[in-house]
Protein backbone atom coordinates (compact mmCIF):
# COMPACT_ATOMS: atom_id res chain seq x y z
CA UNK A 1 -9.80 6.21 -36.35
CA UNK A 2 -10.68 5.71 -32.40
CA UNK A 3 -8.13 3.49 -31.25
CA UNK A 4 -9.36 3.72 -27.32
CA UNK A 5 -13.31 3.74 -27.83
CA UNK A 6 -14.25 6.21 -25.12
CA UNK A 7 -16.63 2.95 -23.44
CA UNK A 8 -13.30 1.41 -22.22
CA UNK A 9 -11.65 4.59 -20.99
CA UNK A 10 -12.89 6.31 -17.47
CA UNK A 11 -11.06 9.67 -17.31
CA UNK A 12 -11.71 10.08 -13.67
CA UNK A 13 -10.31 6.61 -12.79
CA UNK A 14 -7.39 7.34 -14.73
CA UNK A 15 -7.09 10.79 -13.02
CA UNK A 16 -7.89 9.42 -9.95
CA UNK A 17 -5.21 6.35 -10.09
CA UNK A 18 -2.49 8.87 -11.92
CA UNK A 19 -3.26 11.35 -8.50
CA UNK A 20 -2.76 8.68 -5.84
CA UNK A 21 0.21 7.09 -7.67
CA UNK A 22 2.10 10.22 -7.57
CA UNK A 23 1.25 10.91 -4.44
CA UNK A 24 3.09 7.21 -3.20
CA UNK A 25 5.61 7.55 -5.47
CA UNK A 26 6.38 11.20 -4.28
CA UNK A 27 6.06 10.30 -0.54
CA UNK A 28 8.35 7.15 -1.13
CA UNK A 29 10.81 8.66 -2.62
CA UNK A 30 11.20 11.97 -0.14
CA UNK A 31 11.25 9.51 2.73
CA UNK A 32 13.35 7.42 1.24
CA UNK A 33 16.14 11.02 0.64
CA UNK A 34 15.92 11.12 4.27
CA UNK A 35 16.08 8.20 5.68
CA UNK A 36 15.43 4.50 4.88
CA UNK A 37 13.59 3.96 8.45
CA UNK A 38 10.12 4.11 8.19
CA UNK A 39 7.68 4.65 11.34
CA UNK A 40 4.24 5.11 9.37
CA UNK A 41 3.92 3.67 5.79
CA UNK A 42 2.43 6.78 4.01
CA UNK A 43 2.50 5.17 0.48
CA UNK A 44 0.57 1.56 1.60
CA UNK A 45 -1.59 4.13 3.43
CA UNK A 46 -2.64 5.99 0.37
CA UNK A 47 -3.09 2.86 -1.44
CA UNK A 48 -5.53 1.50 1.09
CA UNK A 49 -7.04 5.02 0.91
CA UNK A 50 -7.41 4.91 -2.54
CA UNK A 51 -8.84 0.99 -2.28
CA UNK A 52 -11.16 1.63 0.27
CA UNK A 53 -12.99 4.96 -1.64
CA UNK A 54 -12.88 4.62 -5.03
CA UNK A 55 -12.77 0.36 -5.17
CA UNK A 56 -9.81 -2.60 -5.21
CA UNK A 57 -9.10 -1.98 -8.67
CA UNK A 58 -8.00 1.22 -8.36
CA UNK A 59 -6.48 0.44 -4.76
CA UNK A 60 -4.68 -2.14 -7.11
CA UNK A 61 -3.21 0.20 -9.10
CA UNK A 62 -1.68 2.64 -6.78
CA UNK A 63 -0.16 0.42 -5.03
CA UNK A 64 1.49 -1.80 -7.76
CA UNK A 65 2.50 1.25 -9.76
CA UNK A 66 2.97 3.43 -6.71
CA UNK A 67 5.61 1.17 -5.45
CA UNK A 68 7.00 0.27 -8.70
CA UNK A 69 7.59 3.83 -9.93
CA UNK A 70 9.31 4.55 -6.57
CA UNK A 71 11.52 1.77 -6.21
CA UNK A 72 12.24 2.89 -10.38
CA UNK A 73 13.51 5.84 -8.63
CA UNK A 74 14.85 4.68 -5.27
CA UNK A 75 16.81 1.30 -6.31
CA UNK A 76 15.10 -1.38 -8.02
CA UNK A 77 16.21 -5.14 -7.58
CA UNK A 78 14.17 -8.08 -6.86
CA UNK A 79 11.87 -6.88 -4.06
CA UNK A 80 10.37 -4.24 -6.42
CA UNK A 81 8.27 -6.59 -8.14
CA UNK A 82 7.35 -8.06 -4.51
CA UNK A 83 6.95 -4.90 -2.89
CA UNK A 84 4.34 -3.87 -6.06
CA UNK A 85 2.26 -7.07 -6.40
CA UNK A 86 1.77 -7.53 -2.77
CA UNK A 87 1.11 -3.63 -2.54
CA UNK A 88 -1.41 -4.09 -4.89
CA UNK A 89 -2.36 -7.04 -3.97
CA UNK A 90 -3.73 -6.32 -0.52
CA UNK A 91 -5.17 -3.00 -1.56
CA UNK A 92 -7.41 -4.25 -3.67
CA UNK A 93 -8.69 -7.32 -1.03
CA UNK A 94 -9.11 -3.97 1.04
CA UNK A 95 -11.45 -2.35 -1.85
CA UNK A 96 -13.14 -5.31 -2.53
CA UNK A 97 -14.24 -6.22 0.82
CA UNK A 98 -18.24 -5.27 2.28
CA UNK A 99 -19.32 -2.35 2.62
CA UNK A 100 -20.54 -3.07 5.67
CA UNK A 101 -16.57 -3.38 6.96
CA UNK A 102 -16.22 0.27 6.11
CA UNK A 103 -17.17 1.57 9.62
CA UNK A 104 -13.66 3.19 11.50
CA UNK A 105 -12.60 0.52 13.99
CA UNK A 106 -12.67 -2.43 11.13
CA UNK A 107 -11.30 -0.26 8.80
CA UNK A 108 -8.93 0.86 11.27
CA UNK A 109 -8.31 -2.97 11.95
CA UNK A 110 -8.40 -4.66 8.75
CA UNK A 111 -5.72 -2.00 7.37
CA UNK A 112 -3.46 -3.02 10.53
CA UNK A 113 -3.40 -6.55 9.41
CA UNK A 114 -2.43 -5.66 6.06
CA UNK A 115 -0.11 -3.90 6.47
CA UNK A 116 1.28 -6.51 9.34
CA UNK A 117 0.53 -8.81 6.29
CA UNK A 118 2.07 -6.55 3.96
CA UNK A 119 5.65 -6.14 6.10
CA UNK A 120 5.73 -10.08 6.74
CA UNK A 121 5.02 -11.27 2.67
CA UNK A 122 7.31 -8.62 2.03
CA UNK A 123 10.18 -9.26 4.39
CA UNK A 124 9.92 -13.31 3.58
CA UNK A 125 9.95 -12.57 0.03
CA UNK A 126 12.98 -10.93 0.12
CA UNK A 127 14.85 -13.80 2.76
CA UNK A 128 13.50 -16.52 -0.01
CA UNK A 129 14.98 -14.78 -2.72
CA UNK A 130 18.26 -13.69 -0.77
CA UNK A 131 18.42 -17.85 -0.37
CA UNK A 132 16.87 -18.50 2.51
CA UNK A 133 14.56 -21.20 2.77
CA UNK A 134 10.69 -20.96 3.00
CA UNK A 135 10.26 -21.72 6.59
CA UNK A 136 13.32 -19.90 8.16
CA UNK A 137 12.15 -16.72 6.05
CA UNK A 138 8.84 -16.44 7.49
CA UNK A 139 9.93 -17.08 10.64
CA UNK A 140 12.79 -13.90 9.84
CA UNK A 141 10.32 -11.69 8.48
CA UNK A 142 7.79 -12.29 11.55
CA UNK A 143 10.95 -11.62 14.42
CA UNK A 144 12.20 -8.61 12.11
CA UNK A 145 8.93 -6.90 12.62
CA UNK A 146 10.04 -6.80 16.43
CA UNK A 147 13.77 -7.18 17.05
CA UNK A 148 16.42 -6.22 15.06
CA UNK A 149 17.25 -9.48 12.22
CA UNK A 150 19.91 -9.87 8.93
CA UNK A 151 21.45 -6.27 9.23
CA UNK A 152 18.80 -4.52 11.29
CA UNK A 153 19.07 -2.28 14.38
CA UNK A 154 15.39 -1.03 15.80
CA UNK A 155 13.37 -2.77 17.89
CA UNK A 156 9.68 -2.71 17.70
CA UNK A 157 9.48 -0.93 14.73
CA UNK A 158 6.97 -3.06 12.83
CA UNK A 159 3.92 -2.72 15.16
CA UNK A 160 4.70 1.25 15.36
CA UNK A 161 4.57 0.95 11.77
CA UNK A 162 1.61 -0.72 11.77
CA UNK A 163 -0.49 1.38 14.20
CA UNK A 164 0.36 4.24 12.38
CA UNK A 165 -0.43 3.53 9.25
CA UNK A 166 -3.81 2.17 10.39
CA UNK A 167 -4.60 5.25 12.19
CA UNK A 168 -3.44 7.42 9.08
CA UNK A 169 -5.59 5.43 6.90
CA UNK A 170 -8.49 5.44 8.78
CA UNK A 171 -8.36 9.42 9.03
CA UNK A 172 -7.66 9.80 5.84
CA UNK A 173 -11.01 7.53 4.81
CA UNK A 174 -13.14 9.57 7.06
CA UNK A 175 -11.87 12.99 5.51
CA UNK A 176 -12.45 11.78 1.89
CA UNK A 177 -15.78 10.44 2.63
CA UNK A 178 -17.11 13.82 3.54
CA UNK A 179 -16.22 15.23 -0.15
CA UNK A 180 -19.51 15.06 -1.73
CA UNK A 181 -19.17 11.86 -3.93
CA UNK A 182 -20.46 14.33 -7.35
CA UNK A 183 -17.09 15.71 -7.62
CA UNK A 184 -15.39 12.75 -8.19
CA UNK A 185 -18.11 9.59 -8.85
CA UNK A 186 -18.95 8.90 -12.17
CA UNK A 187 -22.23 10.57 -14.03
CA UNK A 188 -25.12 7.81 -14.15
């Protein structure tokens, strides 16, 4: 008895997501054994990687389940199921967006914004659920980016963050896309 009929299962998306997934989770967790500051997001940047050449619904799932594997591992609480939806989330608004937006300055662009995006949903999240209210949150999570808020100590971090993970993820975009597409598309 087939209990998986082979129509709904795509091996290479499967291998594909399981790859990438690791990958975040991997990277997450060996920053995260050496420090908890973070100057390029590797894991949001393999996400968007992910999003941006093989589609949003595989973007979607490796950043939902690269993030919640890794905060499985780090410390979970309350922002792992924010840090995973939004994660995957914006990954797969990245996948599903033109082609046309693929060429390296909006690519480089649009993946800034998200993951500006990403590190102000995030932050506010978290200040909402820590009791903060609504307004004061977002207005937290927008300073925090830039001077040091509720505990912190850097300044400027966010935007170095955010450069860098833009710049990482438009490499890595440009690298994968000169793999010919046969070794990893699937047969017609």
């Amino acid at each position: 008895m087939d209990f998986c009929p082979k129509s709904l299962v795509d091996t290479r998306k499967v291998a594909i997501i399981a790859v990438f997934a690791s990958m975040v989770t991997a990277f997450r967790v060996a920053k995260n054994l050496v420090t908890a500051v973070q100057f390029i997001n590797l894991p949001l940047s393999l996400a968007f990687t992910a999003s941006l050449i093989f589609g949003g619904e595989i973007g979607f799932a490796v950043g939902f389940l690269g993030y919640l594997l890794s905060d499985l591992l780090i410390y979970p609480g309350p922002w792992t199921v924010v840090n995973s939806i939004v994660a995957g989330a914006l990954s797969y608004l990245l996948g599903v967006l033109p082609s046309s937006s693929r060429q390296r300055i909006i690519v480089f662009a649009t993946t800034f914004l998200l993951c500006l995006l990403f590190d102000i949903v995030t932050s506010a999240l978290l200040y909402i659920i820590l009791g903060l209210e609504p307004a004061r949150a977002l207005i937290f999570g927008i300073v925090g980016l830039f001077l040091p808020v509720m505990g912190g100590y850097l300044l400027g971090v966010g935007p170095v963050t955010e450069l860098s993970t833009a710049f990482l993820t438009t490499f890595l975009v440009e690298a994968l896309k000169r793999i010919p597409t046969h070794l990893y598309s699937s047969p017609s």
